[in-house]
Protein backbone atom coordinates (compact mmCIF):
# COMPACT_ATOMS: atom_id res chain seq x y z
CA UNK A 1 -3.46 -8.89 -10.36
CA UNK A 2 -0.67 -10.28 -7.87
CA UNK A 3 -2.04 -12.16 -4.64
CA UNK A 4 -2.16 -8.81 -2.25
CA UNK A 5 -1.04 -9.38 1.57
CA UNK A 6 -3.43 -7.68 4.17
CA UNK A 7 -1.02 -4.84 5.12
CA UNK A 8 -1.54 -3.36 1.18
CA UNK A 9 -5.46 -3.82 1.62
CA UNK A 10 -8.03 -1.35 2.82
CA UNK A 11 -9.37 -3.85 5.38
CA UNK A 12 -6.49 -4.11 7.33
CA UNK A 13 -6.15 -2.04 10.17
CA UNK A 14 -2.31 -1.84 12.04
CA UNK A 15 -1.92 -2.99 16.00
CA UNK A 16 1.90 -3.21 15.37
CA UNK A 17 4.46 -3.96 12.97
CA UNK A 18 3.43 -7.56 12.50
CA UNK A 19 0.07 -7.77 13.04
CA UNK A 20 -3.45 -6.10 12.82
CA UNK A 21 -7.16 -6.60 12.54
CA UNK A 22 -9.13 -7.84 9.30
CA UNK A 23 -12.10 -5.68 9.50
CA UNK A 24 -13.96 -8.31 7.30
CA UNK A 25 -13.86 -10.88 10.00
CA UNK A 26 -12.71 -9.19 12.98
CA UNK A 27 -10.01 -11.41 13.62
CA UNK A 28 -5.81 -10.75 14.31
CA UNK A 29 -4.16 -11.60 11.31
CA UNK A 30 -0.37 -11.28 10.30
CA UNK A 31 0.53 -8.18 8.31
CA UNK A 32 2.50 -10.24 5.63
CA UNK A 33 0.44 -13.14 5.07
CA UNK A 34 -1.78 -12.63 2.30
CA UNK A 35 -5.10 -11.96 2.15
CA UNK A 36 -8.00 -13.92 0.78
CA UNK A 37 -9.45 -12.56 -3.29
CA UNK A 38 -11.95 -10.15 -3.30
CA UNK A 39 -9.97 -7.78 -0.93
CA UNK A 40 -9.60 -4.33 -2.07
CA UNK A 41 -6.13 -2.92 -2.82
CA UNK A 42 -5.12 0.46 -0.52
CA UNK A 43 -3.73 3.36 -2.26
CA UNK A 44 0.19 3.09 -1.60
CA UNK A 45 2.99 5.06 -3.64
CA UNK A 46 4.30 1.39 -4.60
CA UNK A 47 1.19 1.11 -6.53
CA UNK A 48 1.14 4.59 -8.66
CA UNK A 49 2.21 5.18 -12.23
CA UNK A 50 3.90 8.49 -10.63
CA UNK A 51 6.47 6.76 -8.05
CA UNK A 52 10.06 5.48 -8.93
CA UNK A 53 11.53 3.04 -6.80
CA UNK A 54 15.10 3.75 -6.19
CA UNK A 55 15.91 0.08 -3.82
CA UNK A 56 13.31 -2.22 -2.16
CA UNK A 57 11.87 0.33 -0.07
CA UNK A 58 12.12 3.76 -1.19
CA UNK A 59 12.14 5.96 -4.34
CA UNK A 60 10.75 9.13 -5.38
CA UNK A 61 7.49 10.56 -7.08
CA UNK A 62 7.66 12.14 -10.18
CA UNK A 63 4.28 13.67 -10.05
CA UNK A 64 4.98 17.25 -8.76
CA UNK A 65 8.27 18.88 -9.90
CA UNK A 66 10.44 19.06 -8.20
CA UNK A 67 10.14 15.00 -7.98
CA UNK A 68 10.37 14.61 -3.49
CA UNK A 69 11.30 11.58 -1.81
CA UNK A 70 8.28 8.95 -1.28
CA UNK A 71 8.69 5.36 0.13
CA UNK A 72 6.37 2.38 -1.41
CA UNK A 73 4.51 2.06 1.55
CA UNK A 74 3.25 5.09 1.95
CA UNK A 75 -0.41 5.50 1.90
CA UNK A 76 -2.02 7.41 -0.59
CA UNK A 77 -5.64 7.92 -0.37
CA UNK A 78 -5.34 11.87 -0.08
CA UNK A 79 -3.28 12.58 -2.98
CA UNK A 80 -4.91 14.16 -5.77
CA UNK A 81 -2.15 12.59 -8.14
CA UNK A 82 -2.47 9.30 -7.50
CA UNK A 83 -2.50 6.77 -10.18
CA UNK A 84 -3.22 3.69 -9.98
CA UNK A 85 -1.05 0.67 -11.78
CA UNK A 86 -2.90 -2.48 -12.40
């Protein structure tokens, strides 16, 4: 599995666009820098069998037809079709 960065982990929790807080240790850490092993990956569209990415940030999923417009970022822990990709 690819090194994950703390905004695509479930202990990461948003203040702004840059930053956040690790809920491991409680401290402010940079969205993008990456986050130490062991950290659990959050459900996002980028990673589900189900979404097509159409340019860096956006794409479509392909789970429901019609396929709708998704973005990679989006967070997916309430969809019933998510898929995981390892």
């Amino acid at each position: 599995m690819t090194q994950l960065t703390f905004r695509d982990t479930r202990d990461y929790v948003a203040i702004d666009v840059d930053k956040g807080i690790d809920h491991r240790t409680g401290k402010l850490v940079h969205a993008d820098a990456e986050a130490p092993e062991g950290y659990e990956r959050l459900a996002k569209c980028k990673f589900c069998k189900h979404y097509q990415a159409e340019d860096a940030s956006n794409g479509c999923c392909t789970a429901a037809a019609p396929a709708f417009a998704a973005y990679g970022d989006m967070i997916a822990i309430t969809c019933e079709d998510f898929t995981a990709v390892h």
